[in-house]
Each structure stands twice: as C-alpha cells, then as structure tokens.
Protein backbone atom coordinates (compact mmCIF):
# COMPACT_ATOMS: atom_id res chain seq x y z
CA UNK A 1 -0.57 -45.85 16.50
CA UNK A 2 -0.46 -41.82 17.66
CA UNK A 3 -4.39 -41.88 17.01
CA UNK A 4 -4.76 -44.48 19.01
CA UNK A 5 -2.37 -43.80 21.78
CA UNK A 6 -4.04 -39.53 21.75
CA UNK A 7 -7.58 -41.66 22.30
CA UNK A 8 -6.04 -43.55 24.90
CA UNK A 9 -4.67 -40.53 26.80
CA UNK A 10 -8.12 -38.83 26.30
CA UNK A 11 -9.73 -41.55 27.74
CA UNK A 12 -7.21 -42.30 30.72
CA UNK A 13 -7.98 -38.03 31.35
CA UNK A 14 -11.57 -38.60 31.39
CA UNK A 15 -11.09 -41.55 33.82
CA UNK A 16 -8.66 -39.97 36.17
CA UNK A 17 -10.72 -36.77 36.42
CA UNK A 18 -14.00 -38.21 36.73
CA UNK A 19 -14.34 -38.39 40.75
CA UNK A 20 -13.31 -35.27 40.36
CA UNK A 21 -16.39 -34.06 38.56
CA UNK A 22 -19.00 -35.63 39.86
CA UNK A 23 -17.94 -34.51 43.40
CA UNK A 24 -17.70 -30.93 42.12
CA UNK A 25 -21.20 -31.28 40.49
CA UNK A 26 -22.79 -32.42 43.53
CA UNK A 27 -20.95 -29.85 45.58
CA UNK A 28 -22.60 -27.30 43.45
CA UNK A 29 -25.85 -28.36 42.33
CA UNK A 30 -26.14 -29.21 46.71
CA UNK A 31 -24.85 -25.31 47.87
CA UNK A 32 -26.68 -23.85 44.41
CA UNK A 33 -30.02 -25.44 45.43
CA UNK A 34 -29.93 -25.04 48.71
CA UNK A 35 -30.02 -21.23 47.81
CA UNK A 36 -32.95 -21.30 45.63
CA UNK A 37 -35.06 -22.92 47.95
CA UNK A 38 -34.84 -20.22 50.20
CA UNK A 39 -37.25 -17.93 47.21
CA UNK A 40 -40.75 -18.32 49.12
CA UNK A 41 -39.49 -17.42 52.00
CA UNK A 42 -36.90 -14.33 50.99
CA UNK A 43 -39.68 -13.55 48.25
CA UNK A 44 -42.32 -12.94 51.39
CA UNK A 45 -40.43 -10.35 53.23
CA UNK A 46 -38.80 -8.98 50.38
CA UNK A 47 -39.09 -5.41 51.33
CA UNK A 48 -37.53 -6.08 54.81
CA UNK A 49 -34.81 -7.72 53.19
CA UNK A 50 -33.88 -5.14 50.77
CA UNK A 51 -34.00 -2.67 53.49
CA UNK A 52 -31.47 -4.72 55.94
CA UNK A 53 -29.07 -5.16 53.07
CA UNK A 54 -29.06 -1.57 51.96
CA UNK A 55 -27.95 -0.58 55.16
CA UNK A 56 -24.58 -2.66 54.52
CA UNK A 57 -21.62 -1.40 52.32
CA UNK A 58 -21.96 -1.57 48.52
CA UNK A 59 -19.31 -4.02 48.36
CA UNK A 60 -21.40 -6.51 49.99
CA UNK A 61 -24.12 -5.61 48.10
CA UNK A 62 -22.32 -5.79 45.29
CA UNK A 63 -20.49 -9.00 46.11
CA UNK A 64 -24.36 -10.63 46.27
CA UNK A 65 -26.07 -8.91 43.41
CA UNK A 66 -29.07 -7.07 45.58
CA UNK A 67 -31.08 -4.82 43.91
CA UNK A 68 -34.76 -3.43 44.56
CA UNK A 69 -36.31 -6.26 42.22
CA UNK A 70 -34.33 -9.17 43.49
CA UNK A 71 -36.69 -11.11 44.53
CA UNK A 72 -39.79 -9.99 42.09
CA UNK A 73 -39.13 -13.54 39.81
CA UNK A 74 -37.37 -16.63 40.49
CA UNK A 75 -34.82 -15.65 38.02
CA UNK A 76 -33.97 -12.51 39.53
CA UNK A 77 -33.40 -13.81 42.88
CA UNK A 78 -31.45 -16.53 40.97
CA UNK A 79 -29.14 -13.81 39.76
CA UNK A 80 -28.12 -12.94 43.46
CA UNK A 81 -27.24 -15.67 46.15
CA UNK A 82 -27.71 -18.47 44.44
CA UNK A 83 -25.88 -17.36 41.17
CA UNK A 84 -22.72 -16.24 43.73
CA UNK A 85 -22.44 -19.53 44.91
CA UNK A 86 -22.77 -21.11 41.65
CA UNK A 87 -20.11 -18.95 39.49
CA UNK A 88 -17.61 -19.17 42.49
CA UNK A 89 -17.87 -23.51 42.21
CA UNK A 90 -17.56 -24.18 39.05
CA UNK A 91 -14.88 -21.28 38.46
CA UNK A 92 -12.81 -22.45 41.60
CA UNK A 93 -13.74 -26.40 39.66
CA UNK A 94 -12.08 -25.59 36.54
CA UNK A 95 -9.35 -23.23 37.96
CA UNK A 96 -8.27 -26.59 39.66
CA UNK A 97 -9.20 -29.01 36.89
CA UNK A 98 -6.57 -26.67 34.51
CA UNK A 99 -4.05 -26.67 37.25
CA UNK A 100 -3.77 -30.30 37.98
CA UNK A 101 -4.59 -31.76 34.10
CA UNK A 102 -0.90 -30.12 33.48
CA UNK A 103 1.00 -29.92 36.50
CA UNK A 104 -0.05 -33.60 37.53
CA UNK A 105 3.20 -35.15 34.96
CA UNK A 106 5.56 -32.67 36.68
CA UNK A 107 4.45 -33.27 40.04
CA UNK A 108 4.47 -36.77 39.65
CA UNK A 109 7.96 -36.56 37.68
CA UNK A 110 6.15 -38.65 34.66
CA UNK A 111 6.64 -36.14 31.96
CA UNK A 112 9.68 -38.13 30.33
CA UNK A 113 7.20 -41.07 30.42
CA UNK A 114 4.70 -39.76 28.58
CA UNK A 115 6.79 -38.06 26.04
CA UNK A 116 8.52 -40.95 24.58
CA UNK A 117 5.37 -42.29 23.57
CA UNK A 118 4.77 -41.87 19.80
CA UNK A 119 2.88 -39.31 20.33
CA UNK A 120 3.55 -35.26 19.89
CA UNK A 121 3.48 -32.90 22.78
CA UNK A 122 0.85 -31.19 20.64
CA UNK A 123 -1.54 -34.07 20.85
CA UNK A 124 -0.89 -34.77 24.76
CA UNK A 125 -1.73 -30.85 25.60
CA UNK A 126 -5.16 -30.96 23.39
CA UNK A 127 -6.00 -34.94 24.11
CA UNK A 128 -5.81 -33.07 27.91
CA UNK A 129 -7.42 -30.12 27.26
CA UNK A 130 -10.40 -31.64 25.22
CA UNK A 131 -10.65 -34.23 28.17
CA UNK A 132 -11.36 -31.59 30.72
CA UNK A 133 -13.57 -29.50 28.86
CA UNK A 134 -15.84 -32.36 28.26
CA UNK A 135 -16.30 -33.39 32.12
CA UNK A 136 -16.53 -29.70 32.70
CA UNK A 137 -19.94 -29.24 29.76
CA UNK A 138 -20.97 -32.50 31.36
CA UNK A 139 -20.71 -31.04 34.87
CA UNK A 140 -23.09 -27.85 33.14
CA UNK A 141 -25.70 -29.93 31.62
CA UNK A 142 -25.94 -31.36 34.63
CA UNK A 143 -26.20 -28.63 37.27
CA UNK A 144 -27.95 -26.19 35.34
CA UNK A 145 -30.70 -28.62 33.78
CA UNK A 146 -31.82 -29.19 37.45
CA UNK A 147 -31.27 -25.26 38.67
CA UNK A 148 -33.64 -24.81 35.66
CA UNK A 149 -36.30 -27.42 36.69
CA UNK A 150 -35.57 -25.97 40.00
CA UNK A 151 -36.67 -22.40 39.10
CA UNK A 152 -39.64 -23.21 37.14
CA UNK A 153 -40.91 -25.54 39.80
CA UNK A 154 -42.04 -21.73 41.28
CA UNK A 155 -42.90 -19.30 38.22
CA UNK A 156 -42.50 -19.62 34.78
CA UNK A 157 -38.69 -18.41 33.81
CA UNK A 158 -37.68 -16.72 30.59
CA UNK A 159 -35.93 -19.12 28.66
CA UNK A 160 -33.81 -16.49 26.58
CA UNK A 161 -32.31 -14.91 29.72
CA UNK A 162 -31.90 -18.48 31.48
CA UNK A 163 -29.58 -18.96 28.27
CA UNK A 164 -27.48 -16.10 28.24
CA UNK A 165 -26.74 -16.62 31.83
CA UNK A 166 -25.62 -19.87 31.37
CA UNK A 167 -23.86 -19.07 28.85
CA UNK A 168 -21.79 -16.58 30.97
CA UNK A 169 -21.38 -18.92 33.58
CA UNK A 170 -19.69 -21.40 31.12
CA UNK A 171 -17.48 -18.27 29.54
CA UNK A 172 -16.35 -17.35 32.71
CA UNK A 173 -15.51 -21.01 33.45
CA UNK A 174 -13.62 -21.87 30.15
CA UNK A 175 -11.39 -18.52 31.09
CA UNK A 176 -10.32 -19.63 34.82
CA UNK A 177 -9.85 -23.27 33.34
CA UNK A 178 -7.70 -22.67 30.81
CA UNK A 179 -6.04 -19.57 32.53
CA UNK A 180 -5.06 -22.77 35.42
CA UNK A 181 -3.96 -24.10 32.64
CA UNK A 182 -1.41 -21.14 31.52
CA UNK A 183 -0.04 -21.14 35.24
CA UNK A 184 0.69 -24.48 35.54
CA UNK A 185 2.59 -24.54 32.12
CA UNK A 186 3.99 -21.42 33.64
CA UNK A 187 5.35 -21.88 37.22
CA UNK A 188 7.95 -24.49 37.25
CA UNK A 189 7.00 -25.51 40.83
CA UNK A 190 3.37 -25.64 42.61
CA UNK A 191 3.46 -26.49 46.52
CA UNK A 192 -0.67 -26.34 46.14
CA UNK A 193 -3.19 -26.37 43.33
CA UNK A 194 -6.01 -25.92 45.69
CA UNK A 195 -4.47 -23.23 47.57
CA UNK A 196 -3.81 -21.03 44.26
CA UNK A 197 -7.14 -21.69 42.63
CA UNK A 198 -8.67 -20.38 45.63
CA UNK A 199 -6.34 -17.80 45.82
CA UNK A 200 -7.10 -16.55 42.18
CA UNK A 201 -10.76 -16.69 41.91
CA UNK A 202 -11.53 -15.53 45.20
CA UNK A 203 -9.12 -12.64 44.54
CA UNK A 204 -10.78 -11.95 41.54
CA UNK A 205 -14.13 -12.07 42.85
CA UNK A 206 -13.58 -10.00 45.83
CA UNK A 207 -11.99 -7.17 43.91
CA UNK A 208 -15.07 -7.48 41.56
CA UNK A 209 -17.34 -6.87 44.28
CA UNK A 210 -16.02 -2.87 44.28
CA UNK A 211 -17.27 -1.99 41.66
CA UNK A 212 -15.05 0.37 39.97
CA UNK A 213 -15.01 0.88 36.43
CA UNK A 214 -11.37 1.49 36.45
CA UNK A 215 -10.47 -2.29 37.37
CA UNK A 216 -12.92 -3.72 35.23
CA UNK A 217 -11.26 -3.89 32.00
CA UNK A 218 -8.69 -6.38 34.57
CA UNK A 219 -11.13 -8.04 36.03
CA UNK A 220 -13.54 -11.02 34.32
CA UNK A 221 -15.82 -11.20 36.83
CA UNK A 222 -17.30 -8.29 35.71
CA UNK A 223 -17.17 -8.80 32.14
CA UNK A 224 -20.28 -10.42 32.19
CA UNK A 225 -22.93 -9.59 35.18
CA UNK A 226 -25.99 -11.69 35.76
CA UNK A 227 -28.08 -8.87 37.27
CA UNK A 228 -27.26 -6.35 33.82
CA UNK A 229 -28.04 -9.16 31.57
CA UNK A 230 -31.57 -9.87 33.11
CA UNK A 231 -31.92 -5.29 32.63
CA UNK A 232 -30.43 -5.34 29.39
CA UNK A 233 -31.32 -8.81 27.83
CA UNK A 234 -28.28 -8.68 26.62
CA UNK A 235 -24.42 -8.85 27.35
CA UNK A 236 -21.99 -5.94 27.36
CA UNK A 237 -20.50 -7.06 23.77
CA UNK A 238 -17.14 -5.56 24.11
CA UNK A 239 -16.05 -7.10 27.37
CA UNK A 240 -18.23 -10.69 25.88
CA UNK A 241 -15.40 -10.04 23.24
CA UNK A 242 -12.54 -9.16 25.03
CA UNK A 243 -13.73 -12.32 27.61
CA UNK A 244 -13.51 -14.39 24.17
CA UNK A 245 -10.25 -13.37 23.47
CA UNK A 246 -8.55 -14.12 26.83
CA UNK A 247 -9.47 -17.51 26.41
CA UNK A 248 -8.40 -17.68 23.06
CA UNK A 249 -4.67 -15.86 24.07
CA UNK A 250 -4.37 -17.74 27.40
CA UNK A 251 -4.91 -20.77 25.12
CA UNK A 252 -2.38 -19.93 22.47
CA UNK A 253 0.14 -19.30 25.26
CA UNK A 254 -0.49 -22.18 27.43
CA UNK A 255 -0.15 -24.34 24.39
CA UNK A 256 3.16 -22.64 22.81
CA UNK A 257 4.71 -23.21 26.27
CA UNK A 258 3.97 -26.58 26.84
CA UNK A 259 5.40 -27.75 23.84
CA UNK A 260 8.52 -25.98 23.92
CA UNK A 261 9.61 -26.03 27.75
CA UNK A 262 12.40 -27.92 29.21
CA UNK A 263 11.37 -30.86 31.59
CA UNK A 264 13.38 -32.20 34.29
C-alpha cells in the first residue's frame, strides 16, 4: 500500500506540474532560438560589434559573455546571448518548480491531508523531488537537442564542449531547484513564489556579472562559465566540486527539515 500510494503521489506530481513544463520549455527553446538565429547576421559585422560593446562597462560585458572570438563559431556565439537567456530560464524554471512542489501543501493548508496517508514524510519529500527532476531532464532533452540541431544547422559544433556546457547548465539548474526547495521548507510563509525566484536568480546573476573573484566562492553563477569552458575544455574542478556539494547539502537540509517541522 505505501509503494503504491509513493507511485501515486509521483504520478499526481508529474501531472500537476506538467503545464508547467512544457510552457517553460517552449518559453525557452522560443527566447533561446530566437538568439541563435541572429549568428549570420552578428557573425558578418563581427568586428563592429565587438567594438560597440567594448565601449560599454565590463559588467555588461560580462553579464553577456563578449569576448574578441565571440562570434568566430556557432558555439562561441552560443556561449554569449543566447546561453544568457538560456541559463537565466531554466534556472528561474526550477527555482520556481522547487518553491511550489513544497510550499503548494502549506499554501493550500493540505499538509495534514497528505500526511495521514500511509505513507512517510520521507517518501512524500523524494516521490516530490524525483517528480520534478524528471520534468526538469525532460524539459533539457528537449531544449537542448533542438539548440544543438540548431547550431549545427550553420557549422559543424564540437560535440565534447556542447556536452560540458550542457552539463553546466543542468548543474546550475539542479542547485537553484533544490535550493527553492530548502526555502520553501524553510520560510514558514511565502506571499510569492514567482516574485522570490526572480528575486534570487536574478540577484545572483547580476552580482555575477562583476566579476570579482572575491564573491565568487558565494556566487554559483560563476562556478561554472560557458565562455572558460570553450578556452579551457574543461571546468574549473574545485568550484564543479564545491557546485556538487551545495546540491548535495541544500538537499540533506531541505530533506531533514521537511520531515521534522511542525505543520499547522
């Protein structure tokens, strides 16, 4: 009976959150693509470009990843505009997704419900956990199958670098969702999921855009930079690991609390 009632609340997550996903996909892939089509024309006048956006403050440069070679491959200009607009949706997407997979029982005063079911808190927290993360890596294949097809549809891309992009893209996400997560166990009383997601990873990313190593180490937007893993075909290892165990502490902490605090 729990196995079957854990599927059930799996499934019932997966269902609820669904619209959800797919509009957040489409939002993205739509702004994401919409950005990569502009290549032919930004690769063309290039020079001009670069020149224009130098004259503007580093934290705008920063903020969109310009550099000299920006626009020399389809990749590299994928690491600029089109990669802002992509880590900023599907952050701000799981950010909310964590939020409201937690708060939703307290905001819709159903917690007491749920719990009496034969069930342990244990198994709601990971049935609703391991709900969201699967619309979220169906969201990814998704999106960044077609950025791919999109990007090769004008040079070849490397393959290797495509990967460890993505593969930042999806760290990054898994942090903001589950840190959503760890604030909505946390804070007994949310007037606005929206509002704070934006709130966070905008925050976040705007303070990233500075630049200065000493706010990185607080800051996970720059644990992992698309532009420095296309010059070092590689990630920085000890903020990859220090990324890695966030997640794994904002986890541990969003789960100890939900099974232990008080409901009204």
């Amino acid at each position: 009976m729990g196995l079957k009632t854990k599927m059930n609340i799996y499934l019932y997550e997966l269902k609820n959150n669904r619209k959800f996903a797919i509009m957040w996909a489409m939002i993205t892939l739509v702004l994401t693509l919409m950005m990569i089509y502009f290549y032919p024309m930004i690769k063309e006048q290039a020079d001009a470009f670069v020149d224009i956006m130098s004259k503007y403050p580093v934290a705008i440069q920063n903020a969109f990843g310009i550099n000299t070679n920006f626009a020399t491959t389809p990749l590299g200009y994928y690491s600029t505009f089109p990669y802002v607009i992509l880590i900023i949706c599907v952050t701000l997407e799981a950010m909310l997704l964590g939020l409201n997979v937690i708060y939703k029982e307290t905001k819709d005063k159903t917690s007491d419900f749920l719990f009496t079911k034969p069930v342990t808190r244990a198994q709601i927290f990971l049935s609703k956990i391991l709900a969201s993360i699967t619309l979220l890596m169906l969201n990814n294949i998704f999106v960044l199958l077609l950025i791919y097809l999109s990007l090769v549809s004008f040079a070849s891309v490397d393959l290797y670098l495509f990967f460890l992009i993505c593969l930042a893209i999806i760290m990054l996400q898994m942090f903001f969702f589950i840190f959503g997560a760890l604030l909505a166990t946390i804070i007994p009383k949310i007037k606005s999921t929206i509002s704070l997601a934006m709130a966070v990873v905008l925050g976040f990313y705007t303070i990233s855009t500075f630049g200065k190593e000493s706010i990185r180490f607080f800051n996970p937007f720059q644990y992992i930079k698309a532009n420095d893993i296309i010059t070092n075909r590689n990630y920085e290892m000890p903020y990859f690991y220090l990324l890695i165990v966030l997640i794994l502490l904002c986890t541990i902490s969003a789960y100890n609390i939900y099974i232990k605090k008080d409901i009204k």
